[in-house]
N, C-alpha and C. Protein backbone atom coordinates (compact mmCIF):
# COMPACT_ATOMS: atom_id res chain seq x y z
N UNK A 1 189.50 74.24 120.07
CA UNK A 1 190.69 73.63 119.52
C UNK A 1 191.72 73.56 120.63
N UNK A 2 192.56 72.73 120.55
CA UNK A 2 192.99 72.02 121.84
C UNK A 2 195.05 72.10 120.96
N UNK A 3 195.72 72.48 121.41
CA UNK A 3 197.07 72.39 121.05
C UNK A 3 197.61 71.48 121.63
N UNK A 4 198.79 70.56 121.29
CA UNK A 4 199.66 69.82 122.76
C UNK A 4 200.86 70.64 123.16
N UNK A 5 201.35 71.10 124.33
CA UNK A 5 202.65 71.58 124.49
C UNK A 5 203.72 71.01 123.93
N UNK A 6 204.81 72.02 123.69
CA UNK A 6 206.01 70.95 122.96
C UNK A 6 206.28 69.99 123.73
N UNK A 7 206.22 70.39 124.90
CA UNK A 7 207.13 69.63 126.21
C UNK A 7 206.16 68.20 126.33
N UNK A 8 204.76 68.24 125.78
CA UNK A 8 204.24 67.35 125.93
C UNK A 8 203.76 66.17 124.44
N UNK A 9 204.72 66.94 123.19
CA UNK A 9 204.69 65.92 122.02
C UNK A 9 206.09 64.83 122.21
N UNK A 10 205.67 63.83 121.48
CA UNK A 10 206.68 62.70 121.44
C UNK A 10 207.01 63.04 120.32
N UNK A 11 209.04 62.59 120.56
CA UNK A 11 209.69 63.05 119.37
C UNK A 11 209.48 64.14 118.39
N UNK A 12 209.34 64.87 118.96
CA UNK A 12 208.84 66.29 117.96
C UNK A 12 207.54 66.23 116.79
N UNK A 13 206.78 65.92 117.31
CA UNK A 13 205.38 65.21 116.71
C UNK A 13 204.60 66.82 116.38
N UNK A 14 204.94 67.58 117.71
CA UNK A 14 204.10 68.76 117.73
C UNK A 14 204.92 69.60 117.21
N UNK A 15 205.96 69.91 116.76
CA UNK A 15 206.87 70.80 116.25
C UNK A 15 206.51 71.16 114.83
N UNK A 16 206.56 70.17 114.17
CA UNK A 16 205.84 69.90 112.67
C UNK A 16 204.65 69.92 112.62
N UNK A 17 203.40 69.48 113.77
CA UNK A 17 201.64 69.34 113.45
C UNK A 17 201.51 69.85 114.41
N UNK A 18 200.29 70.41 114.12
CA UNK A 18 199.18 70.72 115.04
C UNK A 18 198.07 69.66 115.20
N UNK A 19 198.07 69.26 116.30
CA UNK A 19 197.16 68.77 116.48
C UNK A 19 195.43 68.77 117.03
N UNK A 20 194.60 68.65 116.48
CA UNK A 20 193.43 70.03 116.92
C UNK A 20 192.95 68.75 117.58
N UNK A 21 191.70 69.18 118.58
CA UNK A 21 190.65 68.51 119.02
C UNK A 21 189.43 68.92 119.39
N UNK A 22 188.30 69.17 118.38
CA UNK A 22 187.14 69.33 118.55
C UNK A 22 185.72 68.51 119.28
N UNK A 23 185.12 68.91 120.24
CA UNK A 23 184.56 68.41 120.88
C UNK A 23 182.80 69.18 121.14
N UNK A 24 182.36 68.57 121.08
CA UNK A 24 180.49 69.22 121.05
C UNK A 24 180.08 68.92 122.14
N UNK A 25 179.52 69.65 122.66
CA UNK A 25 178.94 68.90 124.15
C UNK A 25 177.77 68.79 124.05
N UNK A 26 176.36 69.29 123.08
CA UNK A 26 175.41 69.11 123.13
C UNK A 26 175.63 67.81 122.75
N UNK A 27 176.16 66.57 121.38
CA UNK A 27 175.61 66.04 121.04
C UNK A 27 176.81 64.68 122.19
N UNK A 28 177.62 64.89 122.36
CA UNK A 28 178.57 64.75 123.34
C UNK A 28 179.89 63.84 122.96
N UNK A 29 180.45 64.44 121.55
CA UNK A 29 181.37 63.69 121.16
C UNK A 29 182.61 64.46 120.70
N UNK A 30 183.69 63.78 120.55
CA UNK A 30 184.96 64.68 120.40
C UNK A 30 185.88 64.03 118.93
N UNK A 31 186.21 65.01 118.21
CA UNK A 31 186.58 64.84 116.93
C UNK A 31 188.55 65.19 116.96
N UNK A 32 189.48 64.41 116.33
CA UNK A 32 190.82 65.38 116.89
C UNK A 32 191.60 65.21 115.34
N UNK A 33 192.29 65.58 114.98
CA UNK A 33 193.06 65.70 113.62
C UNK A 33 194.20 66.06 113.74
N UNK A 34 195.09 65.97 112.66
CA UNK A 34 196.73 66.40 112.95
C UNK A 34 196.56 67.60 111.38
N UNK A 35 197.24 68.37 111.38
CA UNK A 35 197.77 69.36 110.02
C UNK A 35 199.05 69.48 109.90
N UNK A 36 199.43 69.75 109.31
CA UNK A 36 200.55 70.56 108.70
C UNK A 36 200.95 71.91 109.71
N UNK A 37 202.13 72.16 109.90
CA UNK A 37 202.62 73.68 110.40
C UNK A 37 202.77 74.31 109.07
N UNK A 38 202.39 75.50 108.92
CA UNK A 38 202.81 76.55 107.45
C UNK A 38 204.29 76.41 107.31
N UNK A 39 205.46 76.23 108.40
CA UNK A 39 206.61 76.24 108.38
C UNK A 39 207.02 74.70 107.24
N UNK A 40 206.31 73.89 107.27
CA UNK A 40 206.00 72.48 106.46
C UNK A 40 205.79 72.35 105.42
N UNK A 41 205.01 72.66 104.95
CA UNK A 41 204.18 72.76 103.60
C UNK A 41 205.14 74.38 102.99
N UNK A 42 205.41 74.82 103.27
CA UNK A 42 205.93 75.87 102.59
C UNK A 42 207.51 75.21 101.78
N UNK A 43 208.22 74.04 102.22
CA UNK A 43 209.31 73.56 102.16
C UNK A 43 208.94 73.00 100.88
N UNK A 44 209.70 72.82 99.22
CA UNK A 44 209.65 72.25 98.22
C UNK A 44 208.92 73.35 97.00
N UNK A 45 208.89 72.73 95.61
CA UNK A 45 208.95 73.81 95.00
C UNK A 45 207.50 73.08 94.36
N UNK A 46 206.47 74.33 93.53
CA UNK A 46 205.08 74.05 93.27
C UNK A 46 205.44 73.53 91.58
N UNK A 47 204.66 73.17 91.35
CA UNK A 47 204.47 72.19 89.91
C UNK A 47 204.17 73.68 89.11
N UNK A 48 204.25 74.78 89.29
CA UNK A 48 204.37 75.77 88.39
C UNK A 48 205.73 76.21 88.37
N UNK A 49 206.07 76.16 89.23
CA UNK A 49 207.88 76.95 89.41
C UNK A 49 208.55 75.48 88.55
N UNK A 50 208.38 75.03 88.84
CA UNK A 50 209.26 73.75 87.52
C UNK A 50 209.31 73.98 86.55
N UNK A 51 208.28 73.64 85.82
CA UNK A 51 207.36 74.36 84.65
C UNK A 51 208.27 75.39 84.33
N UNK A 52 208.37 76.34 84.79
CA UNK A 52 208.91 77.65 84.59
C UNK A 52 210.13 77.27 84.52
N UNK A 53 211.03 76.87 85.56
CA UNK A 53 212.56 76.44 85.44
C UNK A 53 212.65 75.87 84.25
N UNK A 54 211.59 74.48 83.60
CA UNK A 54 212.07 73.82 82.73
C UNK A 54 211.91 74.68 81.35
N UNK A 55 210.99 75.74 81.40
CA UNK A 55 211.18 76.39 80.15
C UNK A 55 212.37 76.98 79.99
N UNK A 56 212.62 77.63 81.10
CA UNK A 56 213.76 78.50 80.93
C UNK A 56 215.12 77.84 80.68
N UNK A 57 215.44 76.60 81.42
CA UNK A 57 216.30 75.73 80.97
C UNK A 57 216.23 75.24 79.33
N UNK A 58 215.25 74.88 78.91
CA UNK A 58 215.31 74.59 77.36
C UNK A 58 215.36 75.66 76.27
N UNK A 59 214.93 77.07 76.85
CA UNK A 59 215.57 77.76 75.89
C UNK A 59 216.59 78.32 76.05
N UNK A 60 217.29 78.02 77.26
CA UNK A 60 218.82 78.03 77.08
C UNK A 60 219.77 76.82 76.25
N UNK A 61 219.62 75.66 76.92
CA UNK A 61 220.11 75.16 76.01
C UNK A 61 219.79 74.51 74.55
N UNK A 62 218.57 75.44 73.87
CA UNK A 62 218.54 75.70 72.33
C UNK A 62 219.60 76.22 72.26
N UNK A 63 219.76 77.73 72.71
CA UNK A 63 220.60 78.70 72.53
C UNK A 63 221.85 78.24 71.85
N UNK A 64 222.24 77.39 73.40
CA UNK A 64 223.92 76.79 73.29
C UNK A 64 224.08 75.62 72.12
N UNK A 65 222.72 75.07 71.91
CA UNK A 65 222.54 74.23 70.58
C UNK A 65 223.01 74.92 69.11
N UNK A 66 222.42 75.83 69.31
CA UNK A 66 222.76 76.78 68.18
C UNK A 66 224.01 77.24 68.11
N UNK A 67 224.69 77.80 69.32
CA UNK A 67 226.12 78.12 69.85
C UNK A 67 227.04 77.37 68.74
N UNK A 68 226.71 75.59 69.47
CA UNK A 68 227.31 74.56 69.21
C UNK A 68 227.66 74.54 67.38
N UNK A 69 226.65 74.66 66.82
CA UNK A 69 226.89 74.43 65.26
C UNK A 69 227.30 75.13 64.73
N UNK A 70 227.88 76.50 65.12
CA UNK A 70 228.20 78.03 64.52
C UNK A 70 229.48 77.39 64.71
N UNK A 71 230.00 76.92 66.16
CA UNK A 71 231.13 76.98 66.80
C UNK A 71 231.69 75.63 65.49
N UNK A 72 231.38 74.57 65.52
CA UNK A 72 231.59 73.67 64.26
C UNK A 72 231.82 74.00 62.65
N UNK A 73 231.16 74.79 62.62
CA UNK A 73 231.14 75.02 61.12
C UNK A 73 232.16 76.13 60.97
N UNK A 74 232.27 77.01 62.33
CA UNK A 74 233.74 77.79 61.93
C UNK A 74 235.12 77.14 62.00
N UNK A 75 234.87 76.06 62.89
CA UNK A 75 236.14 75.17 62.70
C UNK A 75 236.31 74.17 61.44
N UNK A 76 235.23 74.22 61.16
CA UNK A 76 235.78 73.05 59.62
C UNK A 76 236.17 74.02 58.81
N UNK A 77 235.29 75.51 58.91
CA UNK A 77 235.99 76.23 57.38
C UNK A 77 237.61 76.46 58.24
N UNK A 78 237.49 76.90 59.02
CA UNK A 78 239.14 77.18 59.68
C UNK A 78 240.00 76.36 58.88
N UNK A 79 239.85 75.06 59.28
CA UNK A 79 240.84 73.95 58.40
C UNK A 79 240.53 74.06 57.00
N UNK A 80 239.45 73.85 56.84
CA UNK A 80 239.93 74.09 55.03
C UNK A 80 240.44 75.60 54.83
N UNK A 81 240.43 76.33 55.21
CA UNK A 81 241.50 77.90 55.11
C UNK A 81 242.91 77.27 55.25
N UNK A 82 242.76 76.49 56.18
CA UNK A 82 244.67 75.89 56.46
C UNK A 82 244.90 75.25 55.56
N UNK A 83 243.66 74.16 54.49
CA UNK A 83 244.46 73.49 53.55
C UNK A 83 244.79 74.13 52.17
N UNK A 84 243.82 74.96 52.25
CA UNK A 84 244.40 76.34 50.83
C UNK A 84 245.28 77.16 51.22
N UNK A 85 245.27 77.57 52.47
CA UNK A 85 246.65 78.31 52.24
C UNK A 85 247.93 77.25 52.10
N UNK A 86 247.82 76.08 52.39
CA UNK A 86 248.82 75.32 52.51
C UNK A 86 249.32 74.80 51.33
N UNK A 87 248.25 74.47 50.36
CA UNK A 87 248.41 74.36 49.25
C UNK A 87 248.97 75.58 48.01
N UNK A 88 248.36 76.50 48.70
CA UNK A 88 248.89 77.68 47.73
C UNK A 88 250.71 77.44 48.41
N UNK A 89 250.60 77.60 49.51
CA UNK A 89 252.14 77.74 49.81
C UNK A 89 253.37 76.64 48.80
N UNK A 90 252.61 75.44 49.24
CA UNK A 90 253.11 75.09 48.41
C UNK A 90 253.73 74.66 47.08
N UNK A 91 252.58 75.54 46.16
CA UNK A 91 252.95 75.79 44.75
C UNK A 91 253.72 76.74 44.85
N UNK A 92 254.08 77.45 45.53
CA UNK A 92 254.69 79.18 45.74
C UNK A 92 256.41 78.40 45.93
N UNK A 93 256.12 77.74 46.58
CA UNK A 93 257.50 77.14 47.11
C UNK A 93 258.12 76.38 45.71
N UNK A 94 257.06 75.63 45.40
CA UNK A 94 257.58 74.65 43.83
C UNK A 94 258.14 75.89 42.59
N UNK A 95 257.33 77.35 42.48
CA UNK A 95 258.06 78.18 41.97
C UNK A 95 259.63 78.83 42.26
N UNK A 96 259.43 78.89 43.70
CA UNK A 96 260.89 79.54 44.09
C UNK A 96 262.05 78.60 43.68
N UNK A 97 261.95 76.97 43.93
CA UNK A 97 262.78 76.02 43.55
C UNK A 97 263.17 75.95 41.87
N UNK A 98 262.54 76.67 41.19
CA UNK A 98 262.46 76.57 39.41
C UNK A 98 263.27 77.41 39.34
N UNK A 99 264.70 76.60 38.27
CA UNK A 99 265.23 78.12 37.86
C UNK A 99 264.66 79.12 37.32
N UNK A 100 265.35 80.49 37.45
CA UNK A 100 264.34 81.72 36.77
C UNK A 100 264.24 81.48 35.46
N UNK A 101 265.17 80.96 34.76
CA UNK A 101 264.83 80.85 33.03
C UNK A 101 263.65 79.71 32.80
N UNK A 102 263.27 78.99 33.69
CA UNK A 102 262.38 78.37 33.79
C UNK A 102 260.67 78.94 33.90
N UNK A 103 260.85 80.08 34.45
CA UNK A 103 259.80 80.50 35.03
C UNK A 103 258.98 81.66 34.12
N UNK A 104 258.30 80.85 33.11
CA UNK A 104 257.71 81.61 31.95
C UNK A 104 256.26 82.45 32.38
N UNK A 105 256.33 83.82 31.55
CA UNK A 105 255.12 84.59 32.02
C UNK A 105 253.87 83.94 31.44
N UNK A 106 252.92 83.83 31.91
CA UNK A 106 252.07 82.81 31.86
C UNK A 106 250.52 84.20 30.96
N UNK A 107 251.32 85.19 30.56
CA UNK A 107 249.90 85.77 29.78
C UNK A 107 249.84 84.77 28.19
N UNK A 108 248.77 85.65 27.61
CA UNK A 108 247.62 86.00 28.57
C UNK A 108 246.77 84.59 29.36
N UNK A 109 246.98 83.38 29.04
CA UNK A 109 246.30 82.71 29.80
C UNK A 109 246.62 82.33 31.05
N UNK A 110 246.36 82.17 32.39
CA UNK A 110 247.05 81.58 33.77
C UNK A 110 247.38 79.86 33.28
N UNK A 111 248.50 80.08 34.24
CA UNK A 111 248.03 78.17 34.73
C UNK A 111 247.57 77.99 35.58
N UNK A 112 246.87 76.56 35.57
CA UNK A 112 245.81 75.90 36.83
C UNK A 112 245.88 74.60 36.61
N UNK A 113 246.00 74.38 37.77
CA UNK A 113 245.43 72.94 38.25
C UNK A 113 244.48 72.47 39.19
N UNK A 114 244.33 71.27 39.53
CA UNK A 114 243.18 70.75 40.54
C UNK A 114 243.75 69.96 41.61
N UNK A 115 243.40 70.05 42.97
CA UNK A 115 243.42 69.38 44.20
C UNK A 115 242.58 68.89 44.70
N UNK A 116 242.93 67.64 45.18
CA UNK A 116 241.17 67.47 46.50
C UNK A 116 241.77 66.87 47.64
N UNK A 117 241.37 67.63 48.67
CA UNK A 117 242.09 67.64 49.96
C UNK A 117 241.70 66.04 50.67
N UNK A 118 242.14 65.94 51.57
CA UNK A 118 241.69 64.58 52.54
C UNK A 118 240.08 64.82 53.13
N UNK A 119 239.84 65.83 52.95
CA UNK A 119 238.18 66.08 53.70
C UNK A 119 236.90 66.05 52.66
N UNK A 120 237.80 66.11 50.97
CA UNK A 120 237.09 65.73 49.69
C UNK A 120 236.85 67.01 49.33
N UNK A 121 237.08 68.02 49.60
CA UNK A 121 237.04 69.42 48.72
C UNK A 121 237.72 69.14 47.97
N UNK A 122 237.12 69.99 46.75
CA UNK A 122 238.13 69.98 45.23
C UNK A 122 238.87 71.22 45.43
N UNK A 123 240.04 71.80 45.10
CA UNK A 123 240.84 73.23 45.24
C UNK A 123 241.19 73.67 44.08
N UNK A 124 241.13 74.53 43.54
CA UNK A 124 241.66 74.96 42.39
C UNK A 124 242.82 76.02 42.23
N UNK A 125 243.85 75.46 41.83
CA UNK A 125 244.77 76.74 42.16
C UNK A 125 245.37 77.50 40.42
N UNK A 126 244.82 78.61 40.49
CA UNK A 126 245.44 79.56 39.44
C UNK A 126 246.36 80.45 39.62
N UNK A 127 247.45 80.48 38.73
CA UNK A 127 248.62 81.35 38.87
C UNK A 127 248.97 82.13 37.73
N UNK A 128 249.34 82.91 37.84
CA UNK A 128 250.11 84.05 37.05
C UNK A 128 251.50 84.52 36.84
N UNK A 129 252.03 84.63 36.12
CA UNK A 129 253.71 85.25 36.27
C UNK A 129 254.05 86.27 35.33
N UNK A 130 254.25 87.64 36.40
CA UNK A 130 254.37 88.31 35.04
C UNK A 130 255.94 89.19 35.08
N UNK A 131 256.47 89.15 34.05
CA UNK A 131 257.70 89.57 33.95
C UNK A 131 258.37 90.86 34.32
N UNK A 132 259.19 91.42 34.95
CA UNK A 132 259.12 93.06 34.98
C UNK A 132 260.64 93.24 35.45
N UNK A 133 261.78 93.63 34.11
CA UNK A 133 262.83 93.36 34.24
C UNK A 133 263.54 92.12 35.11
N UNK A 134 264.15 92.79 36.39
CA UNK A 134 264.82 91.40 36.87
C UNK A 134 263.66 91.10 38.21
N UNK A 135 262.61 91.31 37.89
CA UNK A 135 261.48 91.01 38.90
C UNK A 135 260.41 89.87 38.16
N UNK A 136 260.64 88.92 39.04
CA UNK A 136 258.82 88.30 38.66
C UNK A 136 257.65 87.91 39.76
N UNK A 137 256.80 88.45 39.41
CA UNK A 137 255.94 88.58 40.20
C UNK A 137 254.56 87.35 40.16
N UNK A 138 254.65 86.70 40.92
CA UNK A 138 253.36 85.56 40.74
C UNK A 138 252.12 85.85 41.64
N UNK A 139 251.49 85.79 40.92
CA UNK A 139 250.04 85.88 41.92
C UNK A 139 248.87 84.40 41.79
N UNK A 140 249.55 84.02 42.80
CA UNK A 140 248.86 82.59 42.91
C UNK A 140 247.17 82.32 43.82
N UNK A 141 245.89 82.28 43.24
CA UNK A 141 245.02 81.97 43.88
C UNK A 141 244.27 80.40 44.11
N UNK A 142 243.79 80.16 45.11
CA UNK A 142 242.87 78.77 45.55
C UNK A 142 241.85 78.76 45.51
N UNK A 143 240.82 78.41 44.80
CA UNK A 143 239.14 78.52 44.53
C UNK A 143 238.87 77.10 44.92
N UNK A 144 238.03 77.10 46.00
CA UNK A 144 236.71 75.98 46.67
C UNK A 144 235.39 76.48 46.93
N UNK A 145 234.78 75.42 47.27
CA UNK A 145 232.98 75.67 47.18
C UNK A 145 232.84 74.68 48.16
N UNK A 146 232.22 74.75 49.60
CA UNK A 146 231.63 73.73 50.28
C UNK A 146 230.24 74.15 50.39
N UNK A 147 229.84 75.31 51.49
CA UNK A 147 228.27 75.99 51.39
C UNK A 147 228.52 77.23 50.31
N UNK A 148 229.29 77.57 50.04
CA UNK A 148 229.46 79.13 49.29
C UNK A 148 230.65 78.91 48.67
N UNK A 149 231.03 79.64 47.41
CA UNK A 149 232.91 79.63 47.29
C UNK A 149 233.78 80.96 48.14
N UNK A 150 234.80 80.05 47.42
CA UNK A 150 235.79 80.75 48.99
C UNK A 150 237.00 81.24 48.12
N UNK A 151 237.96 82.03 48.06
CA UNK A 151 239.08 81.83 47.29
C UNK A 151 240.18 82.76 48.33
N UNK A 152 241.36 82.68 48.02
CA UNK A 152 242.25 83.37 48.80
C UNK A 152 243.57 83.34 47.70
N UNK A 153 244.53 84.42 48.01
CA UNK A 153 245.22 84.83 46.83
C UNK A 153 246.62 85.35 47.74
N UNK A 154 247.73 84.88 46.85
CA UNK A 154 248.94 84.95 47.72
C UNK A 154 249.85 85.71 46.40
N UNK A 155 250.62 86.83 46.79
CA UNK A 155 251.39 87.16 45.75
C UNK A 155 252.56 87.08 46.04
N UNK A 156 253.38 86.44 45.33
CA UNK A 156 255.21 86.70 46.08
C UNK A 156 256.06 87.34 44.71
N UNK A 157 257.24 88.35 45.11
CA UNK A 157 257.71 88.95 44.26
C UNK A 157 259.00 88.26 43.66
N UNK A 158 259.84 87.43 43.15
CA UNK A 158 261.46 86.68 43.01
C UNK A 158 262.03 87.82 41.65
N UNK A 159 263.06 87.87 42.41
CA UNK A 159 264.09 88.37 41.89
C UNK A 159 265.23 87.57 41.98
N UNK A 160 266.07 88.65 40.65
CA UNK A 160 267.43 87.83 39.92
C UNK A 160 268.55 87.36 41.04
């Protein structure tokens, strides 16, 4: 096997290959080939290491897929929490504006009514008022159902 000196490859021909040259003398002929340097072929990544990257990449972003819909569905209930409390507030507020002789104890049955927000939930708000000298005390709740029901309950105390 026969090498070329660097000093004697064009344009760096021999830097990157080897160039061999085999030669027989019994039958009296000469054979020559170029290869690869190991420094060459070692450069780039094998059709298994991909493979591998690409698994590992897709079950990450399942993961963050999954992330994604948790992260959604806590923000829609978020807002509908803002539109019941908002709604309760504002029956709470329509009480404080009522004169007190206005503001009858509501046993034993509550009052209620019905809402349906801009996002199409129905809301239900039940209230209570119960008398206690110069105190009245309301306990106003909001009942919805989108995947599960939900309710939340606000009490405010008015006095004389």
């Amino acid at each position: 096997m026969y090498r070329i000196p660097e000093s004697e490859s064009s344009h760096g021909y021999a830097r990157s290959h080897r160039i061999l040259l085999f030669c027989d003398t019994q039958y009296g002929f000469c054979i020559w080939g170029a290869t690869m340097s190991s420094s060459t072929q070692s450069k780039g990544f094998t059709l298994l290491e991909v493979l591998i990257t690409l698994v590992i990449l897709s079950v990450a972003l399942l993961a963050l897929a999954g992330l994604m819909t948790t992260t959604v569905r806590n923000n829609a209930y978020g807002g509908t929490l803002t539109e019941a409390t908002t709604m309760a507030q504002d029956k709470l507020e329509e009480f404080k504006a009522t004169p007190w002789a206005r503001l009858l104890p509501t046993t034993p049955d509550p009052g209620t009514d019905q809402r349906k927000s801009s996002t199409g939930i129905n809301f239900a708000r039940t209230w209570t008022i119960v008398e206690n000298g110069n105190v009245k005390t309301i306990t106003l709740t909001v009942s919805w159902a989108d995947r599960i029901n939900h309710s939340i309950r606000l009490i405010a105390v008015l006095s004389r």
